[in-house]
C-alpha atoms as a PDB file:
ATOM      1  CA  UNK A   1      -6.799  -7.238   0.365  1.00  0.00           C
ATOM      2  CA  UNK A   2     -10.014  -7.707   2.835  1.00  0.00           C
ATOM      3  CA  UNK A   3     -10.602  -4.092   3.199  1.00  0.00           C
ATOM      4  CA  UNK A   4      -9.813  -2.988  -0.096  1.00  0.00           C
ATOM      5  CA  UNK A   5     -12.286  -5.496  -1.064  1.00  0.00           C
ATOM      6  CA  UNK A   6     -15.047  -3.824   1.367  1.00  0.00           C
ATOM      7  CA  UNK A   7     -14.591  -0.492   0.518  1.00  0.00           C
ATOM      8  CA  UNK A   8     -15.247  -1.105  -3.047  1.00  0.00           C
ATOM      9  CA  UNK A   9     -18.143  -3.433  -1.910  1.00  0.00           C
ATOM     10  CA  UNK A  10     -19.794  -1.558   0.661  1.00  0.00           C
ATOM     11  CA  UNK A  11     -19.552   1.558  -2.078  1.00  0.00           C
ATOM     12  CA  UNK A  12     -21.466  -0.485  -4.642  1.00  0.00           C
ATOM     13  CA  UNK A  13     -24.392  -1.599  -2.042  1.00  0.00           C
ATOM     14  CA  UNK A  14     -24.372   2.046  -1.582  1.00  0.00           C
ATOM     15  CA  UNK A  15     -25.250   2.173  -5.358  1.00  0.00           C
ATOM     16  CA  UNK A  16     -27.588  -0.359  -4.913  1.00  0.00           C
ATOM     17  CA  UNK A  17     -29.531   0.367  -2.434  1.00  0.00           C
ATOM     18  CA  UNK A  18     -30.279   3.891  -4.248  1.00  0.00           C
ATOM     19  CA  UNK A  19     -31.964   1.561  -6.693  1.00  0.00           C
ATOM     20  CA  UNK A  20     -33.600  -0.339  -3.507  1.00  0.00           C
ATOM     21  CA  UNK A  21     -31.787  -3.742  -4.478  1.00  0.00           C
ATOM     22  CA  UNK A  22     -30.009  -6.457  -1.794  1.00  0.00           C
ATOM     23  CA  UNK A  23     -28.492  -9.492  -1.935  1.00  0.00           C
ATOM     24  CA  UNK A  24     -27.733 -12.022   0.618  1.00  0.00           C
ATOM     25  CA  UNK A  25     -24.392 -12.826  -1.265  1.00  0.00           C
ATOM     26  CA  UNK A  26     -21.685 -10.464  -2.940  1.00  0.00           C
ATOM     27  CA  UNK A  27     -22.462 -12.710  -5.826  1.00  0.00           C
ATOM     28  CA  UNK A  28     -25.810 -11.231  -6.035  1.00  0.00           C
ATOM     29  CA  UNK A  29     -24.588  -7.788  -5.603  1.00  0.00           C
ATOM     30  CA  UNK A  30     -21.198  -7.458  -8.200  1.00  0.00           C
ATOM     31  CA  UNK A  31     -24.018  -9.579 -10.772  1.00  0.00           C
ATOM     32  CA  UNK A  32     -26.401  -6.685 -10.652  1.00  0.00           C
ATOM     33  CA  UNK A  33     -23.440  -4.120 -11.000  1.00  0.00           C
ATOM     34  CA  UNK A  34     -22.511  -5.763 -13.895  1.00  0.00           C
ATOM     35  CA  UNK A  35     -25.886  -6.262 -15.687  1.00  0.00           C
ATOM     36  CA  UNK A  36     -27.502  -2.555 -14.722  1.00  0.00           C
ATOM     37  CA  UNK A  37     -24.374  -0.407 -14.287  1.00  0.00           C
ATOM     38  CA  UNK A  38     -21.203  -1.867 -16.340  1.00  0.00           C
ATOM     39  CA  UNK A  39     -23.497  -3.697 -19.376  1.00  0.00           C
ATOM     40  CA  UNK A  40     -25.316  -0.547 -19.757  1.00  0.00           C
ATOM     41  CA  UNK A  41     -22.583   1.931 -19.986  1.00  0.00           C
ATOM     42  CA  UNK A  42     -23.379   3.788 -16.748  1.00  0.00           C
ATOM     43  CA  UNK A  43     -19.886   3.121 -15.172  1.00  0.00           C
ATOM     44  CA  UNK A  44     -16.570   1.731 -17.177  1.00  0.00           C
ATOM     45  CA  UNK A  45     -16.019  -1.685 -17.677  1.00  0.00           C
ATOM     46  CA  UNK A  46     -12.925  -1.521 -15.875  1.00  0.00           C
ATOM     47  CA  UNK A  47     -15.023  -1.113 -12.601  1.00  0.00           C
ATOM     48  CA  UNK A  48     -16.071  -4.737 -13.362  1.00  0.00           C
ATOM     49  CA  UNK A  49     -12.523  -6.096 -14.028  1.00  0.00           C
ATOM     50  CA  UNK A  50     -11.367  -4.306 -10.644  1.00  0.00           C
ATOM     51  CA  UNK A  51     -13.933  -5.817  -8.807  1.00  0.00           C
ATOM     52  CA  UNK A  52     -13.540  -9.116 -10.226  1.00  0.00           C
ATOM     53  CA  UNK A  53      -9.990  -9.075  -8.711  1.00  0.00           C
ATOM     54  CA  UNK A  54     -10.203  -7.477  -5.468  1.00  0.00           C
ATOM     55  CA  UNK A  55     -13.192 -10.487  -4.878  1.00  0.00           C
ATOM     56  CA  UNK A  56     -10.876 -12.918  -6.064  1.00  0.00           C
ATOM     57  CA  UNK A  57      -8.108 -11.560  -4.169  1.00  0.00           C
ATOM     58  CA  UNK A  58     -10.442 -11.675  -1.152  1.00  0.00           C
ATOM     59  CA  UNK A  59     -11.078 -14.651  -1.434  1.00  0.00           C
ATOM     60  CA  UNK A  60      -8.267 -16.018  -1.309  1.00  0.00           C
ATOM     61  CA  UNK A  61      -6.448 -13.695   1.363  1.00  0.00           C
ATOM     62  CA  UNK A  62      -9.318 -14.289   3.854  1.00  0.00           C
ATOM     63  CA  UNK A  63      -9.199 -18.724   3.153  1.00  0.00           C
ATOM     64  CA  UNK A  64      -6.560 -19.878   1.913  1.00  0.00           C
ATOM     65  CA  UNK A  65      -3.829 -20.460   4.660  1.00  0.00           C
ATOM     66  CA  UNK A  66      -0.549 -19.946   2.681  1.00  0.00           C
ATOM     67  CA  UNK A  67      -2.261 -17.324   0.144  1.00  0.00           C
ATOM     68  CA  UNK A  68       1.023 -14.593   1.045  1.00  0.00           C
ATOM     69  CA  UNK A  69       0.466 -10.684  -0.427  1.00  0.00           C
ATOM     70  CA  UNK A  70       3.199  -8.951  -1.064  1.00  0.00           C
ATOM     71  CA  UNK A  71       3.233  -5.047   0.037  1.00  0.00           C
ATOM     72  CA  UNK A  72       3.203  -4.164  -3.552  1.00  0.00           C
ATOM     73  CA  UNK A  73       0.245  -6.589  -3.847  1.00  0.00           C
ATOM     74  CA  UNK A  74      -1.658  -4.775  -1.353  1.00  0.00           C
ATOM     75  CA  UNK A  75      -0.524  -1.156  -2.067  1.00  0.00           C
ATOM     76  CA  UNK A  76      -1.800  -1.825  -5.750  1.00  0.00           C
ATOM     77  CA  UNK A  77      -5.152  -3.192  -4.463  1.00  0.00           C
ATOM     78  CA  UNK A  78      -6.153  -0.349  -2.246  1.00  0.00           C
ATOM     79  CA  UNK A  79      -4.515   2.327  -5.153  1.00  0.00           C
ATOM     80  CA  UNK A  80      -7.481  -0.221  -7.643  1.00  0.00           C
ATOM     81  CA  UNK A  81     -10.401   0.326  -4.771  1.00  0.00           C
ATOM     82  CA  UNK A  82      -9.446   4.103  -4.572  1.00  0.00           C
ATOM     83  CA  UNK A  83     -10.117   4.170  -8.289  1.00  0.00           C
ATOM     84  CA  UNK A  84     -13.476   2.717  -7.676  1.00  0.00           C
ATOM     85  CA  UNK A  85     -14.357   4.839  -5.065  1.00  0.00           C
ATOM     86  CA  UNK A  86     -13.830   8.076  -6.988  1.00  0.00           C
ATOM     87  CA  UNK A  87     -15.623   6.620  -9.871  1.00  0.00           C
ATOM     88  CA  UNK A  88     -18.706   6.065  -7.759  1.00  0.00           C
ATOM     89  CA  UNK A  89     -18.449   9.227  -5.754  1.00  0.00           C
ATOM     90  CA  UNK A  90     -20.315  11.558  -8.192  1.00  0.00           C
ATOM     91  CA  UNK A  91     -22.948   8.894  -9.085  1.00  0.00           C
ATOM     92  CA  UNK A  92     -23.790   9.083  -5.611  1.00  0.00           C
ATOM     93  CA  UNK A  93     -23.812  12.479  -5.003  1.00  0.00           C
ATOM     94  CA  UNK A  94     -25.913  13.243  -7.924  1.00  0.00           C
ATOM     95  CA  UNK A  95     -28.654  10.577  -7.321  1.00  0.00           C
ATOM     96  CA  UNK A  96     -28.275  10.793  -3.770  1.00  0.00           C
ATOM     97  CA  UNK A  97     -29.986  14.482  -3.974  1.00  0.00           C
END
């Protein structure tokens, strides 16, 4: 769950920082995803959904102490961040030129 989590993250700072935005917290970063990229048709809202999840997911795999994920769990997580990461790939090429 943690590194599906990243990947997806790290790609969206990547999106971010094209735009020359930072945040101290992921907060900060999956609320200006939502407002500039998901809100305003740029990428689908399912990106936002996804994202939603693999934070929550996170979040709880990382803190809570009997939080168990099943293989299925995890295998459906990292099949959700390679979705993401495809989605983002060609808006990052292109702007990234």
């Amino acid at each position: 769950m943690n590194r599906s989590y990243y990947a997806i993250f790290h790609a969206l700072r990547a999106v971010t920082a094209l735009d020359g935005f930072d945040s101290g917290k992921h907060s900060g970063v999956i609320a200006y995803i939502n407002k500039v990229y998901v809100k305003e048709g740029i990428f689908d809202r399912q990106l936002s959904k996804i994202l939603d999840t693999a934070f929550r997911l996170r979040e709880k795999a990382d803190y809570d102490d009997f939080f168990v994920v099943s293989e299925d769990e995890a295998e459906g997580q990292l099949a959700k961040a390679e979705t993401v990461l495809r989605m983002l790939l060609p808006y990052l090429e292109d702007k990234w030129k």
